[in-house]
C-alpha atoms as a PDB file:
ATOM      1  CA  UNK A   1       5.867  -3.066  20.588  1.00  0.00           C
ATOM      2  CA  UNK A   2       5.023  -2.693  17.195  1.00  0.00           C
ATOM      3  CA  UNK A   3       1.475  -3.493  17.603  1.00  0.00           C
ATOM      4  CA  UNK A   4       0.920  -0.771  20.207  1.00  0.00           C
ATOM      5  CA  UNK A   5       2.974   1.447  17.726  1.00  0.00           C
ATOM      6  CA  UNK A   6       0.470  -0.364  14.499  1.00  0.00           C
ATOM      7  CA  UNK A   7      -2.517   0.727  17.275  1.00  0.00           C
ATOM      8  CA  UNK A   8      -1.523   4.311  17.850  1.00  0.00           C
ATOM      9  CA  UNK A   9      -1.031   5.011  13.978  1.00  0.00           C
ATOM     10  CA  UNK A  10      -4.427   4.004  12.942  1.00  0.00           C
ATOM     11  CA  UNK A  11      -6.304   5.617  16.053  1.00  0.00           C
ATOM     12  CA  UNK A  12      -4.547   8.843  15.400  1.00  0.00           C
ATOM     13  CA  UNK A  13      -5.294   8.891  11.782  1.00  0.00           C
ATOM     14  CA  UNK A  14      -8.885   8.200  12.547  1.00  0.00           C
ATOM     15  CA  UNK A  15      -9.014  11.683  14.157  1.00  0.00           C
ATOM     16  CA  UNK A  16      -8.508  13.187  10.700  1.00  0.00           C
ATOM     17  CA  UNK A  17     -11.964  11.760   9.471  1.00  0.00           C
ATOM     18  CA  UNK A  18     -14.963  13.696   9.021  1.00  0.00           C
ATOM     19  CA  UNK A  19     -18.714  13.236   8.865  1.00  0.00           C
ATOM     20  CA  UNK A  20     -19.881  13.078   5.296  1.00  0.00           C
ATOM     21  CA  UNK A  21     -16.287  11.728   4.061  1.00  0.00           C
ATOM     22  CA  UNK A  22     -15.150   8.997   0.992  1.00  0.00           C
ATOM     23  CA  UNK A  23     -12.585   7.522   2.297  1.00  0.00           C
ATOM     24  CA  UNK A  24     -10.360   4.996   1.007  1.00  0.00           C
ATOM     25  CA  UNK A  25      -9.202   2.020   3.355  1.00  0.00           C
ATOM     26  CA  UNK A  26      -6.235   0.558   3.305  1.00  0.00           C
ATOM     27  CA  UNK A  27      -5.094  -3.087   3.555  1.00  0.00           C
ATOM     28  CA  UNK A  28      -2.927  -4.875   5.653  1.00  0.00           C
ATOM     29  CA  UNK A  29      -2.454  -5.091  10.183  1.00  0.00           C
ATOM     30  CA  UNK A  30      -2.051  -1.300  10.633  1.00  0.00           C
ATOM     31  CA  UNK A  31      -4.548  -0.291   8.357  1.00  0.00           C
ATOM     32  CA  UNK A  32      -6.718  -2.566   9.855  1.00  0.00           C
ATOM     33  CA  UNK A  33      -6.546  -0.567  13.242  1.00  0.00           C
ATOM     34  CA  UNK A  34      -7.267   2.211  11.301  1.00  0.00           C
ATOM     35  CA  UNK A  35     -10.530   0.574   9.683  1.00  0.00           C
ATOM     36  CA  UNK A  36     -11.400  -0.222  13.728  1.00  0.00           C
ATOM     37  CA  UNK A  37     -11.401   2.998  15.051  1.00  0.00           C
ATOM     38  CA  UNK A  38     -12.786   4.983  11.981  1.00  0.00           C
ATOM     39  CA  UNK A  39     -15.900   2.417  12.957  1.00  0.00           C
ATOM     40  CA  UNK A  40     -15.813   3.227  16.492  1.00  0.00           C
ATOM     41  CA  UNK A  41     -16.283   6.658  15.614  1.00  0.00           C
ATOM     42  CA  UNK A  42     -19.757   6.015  14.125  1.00  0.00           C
ATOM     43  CA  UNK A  43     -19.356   9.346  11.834  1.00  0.00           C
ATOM     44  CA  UNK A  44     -22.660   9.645  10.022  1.00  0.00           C
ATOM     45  CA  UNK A  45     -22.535   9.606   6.344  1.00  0.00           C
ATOM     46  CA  UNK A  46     -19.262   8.024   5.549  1.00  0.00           C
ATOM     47  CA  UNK A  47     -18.508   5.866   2.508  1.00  0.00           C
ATOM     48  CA  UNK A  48     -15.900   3.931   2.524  1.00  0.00           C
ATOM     49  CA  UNK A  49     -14.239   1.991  -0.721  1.00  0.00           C
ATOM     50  CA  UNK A  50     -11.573  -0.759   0.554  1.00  0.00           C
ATOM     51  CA  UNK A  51      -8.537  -1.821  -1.385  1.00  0.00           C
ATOM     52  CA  UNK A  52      -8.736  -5.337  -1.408  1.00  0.00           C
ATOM     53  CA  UNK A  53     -11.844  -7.855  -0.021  1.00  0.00           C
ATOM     54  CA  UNK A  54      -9.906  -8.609   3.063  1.00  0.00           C
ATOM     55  CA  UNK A  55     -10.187  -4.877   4.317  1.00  0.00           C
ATOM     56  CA  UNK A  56     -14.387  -5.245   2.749  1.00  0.00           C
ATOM     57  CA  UNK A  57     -14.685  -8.113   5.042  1.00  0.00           C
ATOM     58  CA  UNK A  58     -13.584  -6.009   8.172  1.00  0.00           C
ATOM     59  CA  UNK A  59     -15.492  -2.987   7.217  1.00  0.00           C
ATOM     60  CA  UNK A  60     -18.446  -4.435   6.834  1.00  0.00           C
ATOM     61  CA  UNK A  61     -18.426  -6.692   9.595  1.00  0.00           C
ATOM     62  CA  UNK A  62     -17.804  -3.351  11.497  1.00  0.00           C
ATOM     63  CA  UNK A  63     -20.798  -1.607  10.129  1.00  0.00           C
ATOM     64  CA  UNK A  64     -18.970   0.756   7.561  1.00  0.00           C
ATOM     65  CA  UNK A  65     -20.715   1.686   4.813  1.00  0.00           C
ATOM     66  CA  UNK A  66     -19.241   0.642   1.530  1.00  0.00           C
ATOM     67  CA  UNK A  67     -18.873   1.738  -2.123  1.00  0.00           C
ATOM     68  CA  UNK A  68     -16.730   1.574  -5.101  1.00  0.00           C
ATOM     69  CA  UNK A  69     -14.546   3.820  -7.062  1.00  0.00           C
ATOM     70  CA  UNK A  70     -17.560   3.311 -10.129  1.00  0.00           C
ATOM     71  CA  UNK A  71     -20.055   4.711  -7.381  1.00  0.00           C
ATOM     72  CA  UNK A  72     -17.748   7.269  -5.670  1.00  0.00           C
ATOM     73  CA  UNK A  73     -14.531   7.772  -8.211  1.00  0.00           C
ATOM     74  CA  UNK A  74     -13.606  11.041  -6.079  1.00  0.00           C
ATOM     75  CA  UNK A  75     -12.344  10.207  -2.478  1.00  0.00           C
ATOM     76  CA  UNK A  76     -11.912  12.506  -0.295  1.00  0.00           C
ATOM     77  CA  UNK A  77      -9.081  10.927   2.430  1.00  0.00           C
ATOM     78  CA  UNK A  78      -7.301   7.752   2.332  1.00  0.00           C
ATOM     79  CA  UNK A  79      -5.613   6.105   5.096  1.00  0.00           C
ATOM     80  CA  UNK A  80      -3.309   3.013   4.646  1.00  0.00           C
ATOM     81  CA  UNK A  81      -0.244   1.335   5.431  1.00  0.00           C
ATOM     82  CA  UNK A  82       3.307   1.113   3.869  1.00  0.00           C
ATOM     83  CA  UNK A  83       6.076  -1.154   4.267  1.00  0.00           C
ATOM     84  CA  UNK A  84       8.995   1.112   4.356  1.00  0.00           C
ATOM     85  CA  UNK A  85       8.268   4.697   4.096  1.00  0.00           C
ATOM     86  CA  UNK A  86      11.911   6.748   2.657  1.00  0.00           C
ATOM     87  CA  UNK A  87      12.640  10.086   1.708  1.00  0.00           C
ATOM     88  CA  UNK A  88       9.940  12.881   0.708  1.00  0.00           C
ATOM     89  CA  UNK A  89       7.617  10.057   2.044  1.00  0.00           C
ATOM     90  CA  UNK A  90       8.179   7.598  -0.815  1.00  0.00           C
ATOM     91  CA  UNK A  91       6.977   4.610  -0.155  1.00  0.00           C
ATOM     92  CA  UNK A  92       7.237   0.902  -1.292  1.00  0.00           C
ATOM     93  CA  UNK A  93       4.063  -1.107  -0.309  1.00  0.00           C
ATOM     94  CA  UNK A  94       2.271  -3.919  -1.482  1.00  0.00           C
ATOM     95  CA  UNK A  95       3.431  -6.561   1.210  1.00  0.00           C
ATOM     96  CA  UNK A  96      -0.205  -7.769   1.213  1.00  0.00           C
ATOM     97  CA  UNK A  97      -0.669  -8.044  -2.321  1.00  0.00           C
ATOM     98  CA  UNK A  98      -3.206  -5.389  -2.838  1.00  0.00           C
ATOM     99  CA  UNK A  99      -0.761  -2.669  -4.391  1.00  0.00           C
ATOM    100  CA  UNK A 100      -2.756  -2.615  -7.856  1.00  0.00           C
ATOM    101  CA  UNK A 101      -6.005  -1.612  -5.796  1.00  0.00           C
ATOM    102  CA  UNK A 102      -4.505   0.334  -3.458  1.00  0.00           C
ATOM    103  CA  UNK A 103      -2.624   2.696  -5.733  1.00  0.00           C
ATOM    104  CA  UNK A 104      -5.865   2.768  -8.117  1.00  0.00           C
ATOM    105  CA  UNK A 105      -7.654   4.566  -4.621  1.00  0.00           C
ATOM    106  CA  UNK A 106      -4.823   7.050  -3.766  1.00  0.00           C
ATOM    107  CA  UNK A 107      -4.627   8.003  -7.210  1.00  0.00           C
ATOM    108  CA  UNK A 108      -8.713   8.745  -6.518  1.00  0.00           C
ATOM    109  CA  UNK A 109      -7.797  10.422  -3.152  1.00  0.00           C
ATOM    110  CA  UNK A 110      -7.905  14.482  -2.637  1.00  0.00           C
ATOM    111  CA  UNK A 111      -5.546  13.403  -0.113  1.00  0.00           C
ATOM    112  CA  UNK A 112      -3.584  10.443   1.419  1.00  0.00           C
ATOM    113  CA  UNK A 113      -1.868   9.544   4.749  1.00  0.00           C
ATOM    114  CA  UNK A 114       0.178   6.873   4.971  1.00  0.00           C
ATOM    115  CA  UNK A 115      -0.058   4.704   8.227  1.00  0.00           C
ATOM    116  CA  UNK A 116       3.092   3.029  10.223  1.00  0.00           C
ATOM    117  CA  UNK A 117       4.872   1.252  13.393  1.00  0.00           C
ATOM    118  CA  UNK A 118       8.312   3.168  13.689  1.00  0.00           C
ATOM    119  CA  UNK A 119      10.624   0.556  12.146  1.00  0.00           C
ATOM    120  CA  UNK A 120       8.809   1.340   8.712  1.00  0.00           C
ATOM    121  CA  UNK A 121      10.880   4.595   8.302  1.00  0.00           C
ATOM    122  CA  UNK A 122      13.989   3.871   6.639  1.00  0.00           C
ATOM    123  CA  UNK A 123      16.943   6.333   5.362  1.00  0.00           C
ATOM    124  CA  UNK A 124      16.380   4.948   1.511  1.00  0.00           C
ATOM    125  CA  UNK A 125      13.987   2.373  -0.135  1.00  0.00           C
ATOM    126  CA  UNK A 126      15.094  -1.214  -0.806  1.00  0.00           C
ATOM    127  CA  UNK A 127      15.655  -3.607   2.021  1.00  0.00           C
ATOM    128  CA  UNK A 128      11.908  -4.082   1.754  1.00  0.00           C
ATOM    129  CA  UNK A 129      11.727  -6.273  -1.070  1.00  0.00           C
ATOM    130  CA  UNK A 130       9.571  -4.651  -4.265  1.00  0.00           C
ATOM    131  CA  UNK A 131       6.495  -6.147  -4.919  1.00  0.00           C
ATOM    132  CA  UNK A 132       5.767  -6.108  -8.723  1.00  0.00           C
ATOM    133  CA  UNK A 133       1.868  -7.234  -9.826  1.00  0.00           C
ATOM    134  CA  UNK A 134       1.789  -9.156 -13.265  1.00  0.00           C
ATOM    135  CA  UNK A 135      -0.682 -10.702 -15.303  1.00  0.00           C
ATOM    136  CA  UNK A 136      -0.189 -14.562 -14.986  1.00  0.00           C
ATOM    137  CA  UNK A 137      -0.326 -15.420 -18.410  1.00  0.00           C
ATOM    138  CA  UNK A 138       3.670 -15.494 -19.717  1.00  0.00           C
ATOM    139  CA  UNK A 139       4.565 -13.979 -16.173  1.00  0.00           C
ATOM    140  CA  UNK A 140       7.796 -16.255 -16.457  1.00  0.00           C
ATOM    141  CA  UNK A 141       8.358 -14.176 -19.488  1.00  0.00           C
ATOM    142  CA  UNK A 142       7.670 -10.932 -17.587  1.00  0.00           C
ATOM    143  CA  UNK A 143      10.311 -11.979 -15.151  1.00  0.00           C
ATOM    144  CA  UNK A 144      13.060 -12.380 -17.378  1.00  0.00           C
ATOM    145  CA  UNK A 145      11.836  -9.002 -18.533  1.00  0.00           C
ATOM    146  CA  UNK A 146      11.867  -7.629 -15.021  1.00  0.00           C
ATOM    147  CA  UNK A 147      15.235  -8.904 -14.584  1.00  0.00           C
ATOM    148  CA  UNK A 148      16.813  -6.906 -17.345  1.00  0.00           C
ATOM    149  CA  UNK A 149      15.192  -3.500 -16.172  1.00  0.00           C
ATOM    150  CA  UNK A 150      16.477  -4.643 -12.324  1.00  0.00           C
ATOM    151  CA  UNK A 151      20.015  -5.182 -14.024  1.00  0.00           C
ATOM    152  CA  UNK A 152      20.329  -2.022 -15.146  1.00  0.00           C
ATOM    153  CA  UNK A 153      19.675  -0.437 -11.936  1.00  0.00           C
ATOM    154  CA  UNK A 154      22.159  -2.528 -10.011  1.00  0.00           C
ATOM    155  CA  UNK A 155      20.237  -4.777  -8.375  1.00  0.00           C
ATOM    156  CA  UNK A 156      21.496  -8.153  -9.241  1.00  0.00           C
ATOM    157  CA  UNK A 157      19.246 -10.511  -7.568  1.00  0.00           C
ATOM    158  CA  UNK A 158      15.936 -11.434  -9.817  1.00  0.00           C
ATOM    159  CA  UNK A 159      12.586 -10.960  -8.319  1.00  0.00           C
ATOM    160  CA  UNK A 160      11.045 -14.242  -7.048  1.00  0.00           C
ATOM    161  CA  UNK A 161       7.440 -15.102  -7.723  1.00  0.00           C
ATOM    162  CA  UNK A 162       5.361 -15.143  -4.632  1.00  0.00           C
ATOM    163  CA  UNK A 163       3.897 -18.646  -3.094  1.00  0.00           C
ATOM    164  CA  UNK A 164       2.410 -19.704  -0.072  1.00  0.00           C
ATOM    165  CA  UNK A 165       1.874 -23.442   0.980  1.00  0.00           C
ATOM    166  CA  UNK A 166      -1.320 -23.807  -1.544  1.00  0.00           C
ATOM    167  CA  UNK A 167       0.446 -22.359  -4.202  1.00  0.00           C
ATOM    168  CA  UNK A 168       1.591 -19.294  -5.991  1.00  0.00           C
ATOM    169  CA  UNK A 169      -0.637 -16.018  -4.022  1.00  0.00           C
ATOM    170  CA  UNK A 170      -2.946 -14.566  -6.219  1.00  0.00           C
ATOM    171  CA  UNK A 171      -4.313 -10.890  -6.252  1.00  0.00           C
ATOM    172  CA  UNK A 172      -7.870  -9.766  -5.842  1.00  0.00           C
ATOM    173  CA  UNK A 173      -7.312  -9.457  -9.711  1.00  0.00           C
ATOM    174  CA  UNK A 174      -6.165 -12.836 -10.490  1.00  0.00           C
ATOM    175  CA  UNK A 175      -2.740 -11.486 -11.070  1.00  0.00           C
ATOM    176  CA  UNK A 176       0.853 -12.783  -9.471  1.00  0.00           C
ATOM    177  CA  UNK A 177       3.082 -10.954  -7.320  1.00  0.00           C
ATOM    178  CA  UNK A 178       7.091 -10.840  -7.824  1.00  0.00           C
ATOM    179  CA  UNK A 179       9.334  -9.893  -4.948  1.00  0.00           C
ATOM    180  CA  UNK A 180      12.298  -7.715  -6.055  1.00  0.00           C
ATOM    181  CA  UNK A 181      15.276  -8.013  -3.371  1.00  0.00           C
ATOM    182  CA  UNK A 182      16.692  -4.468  -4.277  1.00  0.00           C
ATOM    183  CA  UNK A 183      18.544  -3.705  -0.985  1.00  0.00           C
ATOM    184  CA  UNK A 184      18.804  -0.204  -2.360  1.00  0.00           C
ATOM    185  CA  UNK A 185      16.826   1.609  -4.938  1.00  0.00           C
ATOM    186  CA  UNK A 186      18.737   4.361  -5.945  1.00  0.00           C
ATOM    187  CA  UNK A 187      16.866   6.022  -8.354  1.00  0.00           C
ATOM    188  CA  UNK A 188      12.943   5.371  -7.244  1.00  0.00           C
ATOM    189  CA  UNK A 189      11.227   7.339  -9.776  1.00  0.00           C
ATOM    190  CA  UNK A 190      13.714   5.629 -12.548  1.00  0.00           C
ATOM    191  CA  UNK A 191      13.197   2.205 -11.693  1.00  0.00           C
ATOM    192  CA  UNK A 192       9.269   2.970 -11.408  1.00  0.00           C
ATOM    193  CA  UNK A 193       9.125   4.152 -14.558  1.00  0.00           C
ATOM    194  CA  UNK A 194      10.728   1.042 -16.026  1.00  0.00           C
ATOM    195  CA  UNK A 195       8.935  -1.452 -14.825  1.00  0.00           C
ATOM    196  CA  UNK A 196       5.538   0.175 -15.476  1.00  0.00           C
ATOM    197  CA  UNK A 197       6.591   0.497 -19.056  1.00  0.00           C
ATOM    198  CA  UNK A 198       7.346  -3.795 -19.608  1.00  0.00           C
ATOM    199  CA  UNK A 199       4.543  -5.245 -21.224  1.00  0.00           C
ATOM    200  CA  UNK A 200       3.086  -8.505 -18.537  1.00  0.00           C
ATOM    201  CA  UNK A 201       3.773  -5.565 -15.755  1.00  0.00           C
ATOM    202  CA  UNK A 202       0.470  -4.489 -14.121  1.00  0.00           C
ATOM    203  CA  UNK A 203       1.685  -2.176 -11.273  1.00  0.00           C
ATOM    204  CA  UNK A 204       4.626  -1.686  -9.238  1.00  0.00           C
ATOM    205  CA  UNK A 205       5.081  -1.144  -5.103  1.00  0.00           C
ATOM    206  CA  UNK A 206       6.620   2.277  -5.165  1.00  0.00           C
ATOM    207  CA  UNK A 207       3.983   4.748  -4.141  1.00  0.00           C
ATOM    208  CA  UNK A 208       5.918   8.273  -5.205  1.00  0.00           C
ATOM    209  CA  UNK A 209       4.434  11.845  -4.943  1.00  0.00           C
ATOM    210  CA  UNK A 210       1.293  10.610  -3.222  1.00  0.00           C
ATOM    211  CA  UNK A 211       1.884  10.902   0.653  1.00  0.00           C
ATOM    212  CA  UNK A 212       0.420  13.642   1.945  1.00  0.00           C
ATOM    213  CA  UNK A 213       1.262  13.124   5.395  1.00  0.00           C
ATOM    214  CA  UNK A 214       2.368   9.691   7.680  1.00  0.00           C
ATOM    215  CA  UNK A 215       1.283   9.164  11.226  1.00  0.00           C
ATOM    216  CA  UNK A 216       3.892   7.111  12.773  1.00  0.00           C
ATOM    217  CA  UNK A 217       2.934   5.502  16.101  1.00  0.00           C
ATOM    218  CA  UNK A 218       5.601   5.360  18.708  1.00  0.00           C
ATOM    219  CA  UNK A 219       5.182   3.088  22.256  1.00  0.00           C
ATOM    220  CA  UNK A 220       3.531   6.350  23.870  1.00  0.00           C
ATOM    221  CA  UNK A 221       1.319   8.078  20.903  1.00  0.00           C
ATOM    222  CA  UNK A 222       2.313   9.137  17.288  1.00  0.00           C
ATOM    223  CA  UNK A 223       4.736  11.304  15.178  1.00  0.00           C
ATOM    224  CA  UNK A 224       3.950  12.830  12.149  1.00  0.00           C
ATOM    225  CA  UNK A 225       6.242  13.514   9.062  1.00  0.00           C
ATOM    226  CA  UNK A 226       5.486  15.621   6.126  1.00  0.00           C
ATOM    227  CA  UNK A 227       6.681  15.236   2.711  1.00  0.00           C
END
């Protein structure tokens, strides 16, 4: 039932959208529903800046207006998913390879709700596997780097460079994403920290201190958690 849970998230956090609103859009299935019933809304005067040219695509095909962070660097809500939401609503996301993008827009937002099916909350962040953005020049390089930092955290497996069938998955960017299989982070803010320091590392999955709020949709409406 996650769909219908996926459904309920995005409909609900469409409620929290006013007329005259930025508002950032998020990337991946549940934000998607979101992106479909902020349209079916028809609020007059929004712009909307997406996080990746997937979530353009669907905007615009649904009428949104769109803009940029250049044209509108101060957003006023955004709404997107996560793919495990822990403790004081830290979050690891990036499944869908927009993380660079996306965090660039929260970091924009006056405030941010975070979007979810039920089986996204977890008791700690890590079975999720940590999606790490890197530029693609030397990224084998990066990873050895990446390995190190992961090593002294306790998390012994190395992160694995994503691929599909045509090849490694690039960003919007150009860049490359690597999968950490962390099983448990520990220490969340630690660990970010880290990696963002290694030189080849563009941005990192864990979205900490930037939840305002998550909607999580349940088989008969939606929840909501605070930090």
């Amino acid at each position: 039932m996650s769909d219908l849970q996926k459904k309920n998230a995005g409909e609900a956090a469409a409620q929290y959208v006013e007329a005259g609103m930025v508002v950032g859009l998020g990337t991946g299935s549940t934000a998607a529903w979101f992106v479909k019933a902020l349209a079916a809304r028809n609020l007059p005067d929004l712009r909307c800046v997406p996080t990746s040219e997937r979530t353009a695509d669907l905007a615009r095909e649904l009428g949104l207006t769109l803009s940029t962070l250049e044209d509108t660097p101060k957003i006023d809500l955004t709404v997107d998913g996560a793919d495990e939401i822990g403790p004081g609503l830290a979050l690891i996301k990036g499944g869908g390879a927009a993380l660079l993008r996306e965090k660039l827009v929260w970091e924009a937002s006056a405030r941010c709700i975070c979007i979810a099916d039920a089986a996204k909350v977890v008791p700690a962040l890590g079975t999720f596997p940590l999606p790490i953005e890197v530029v693609a020049f030397g990224h084998k390089t990066t990873a050895n780097r990446i390995a190190d930092v992961l090593s002294d955290h306790d998390i012994a497996s190395p992160a694995r460079v994503r691929e599909a069938e045509r090849g490694l998955i690039r960003t919007d960017g150009g860049n490359l994403i690597y999968d950490a299989a962390c099983k448990l982070i520990a220490d969340p803010a630690r660990l970010a920290a880290d990696l963002k320091s290694l030189t080849g590392v563009v941005e990192h999955g864990l979205f900490l201190d930037l939840t305002d709020l998550a909607v999580i949709g349940t088989d008969d409406g939606f929840d909501t958690i605070n930090p």
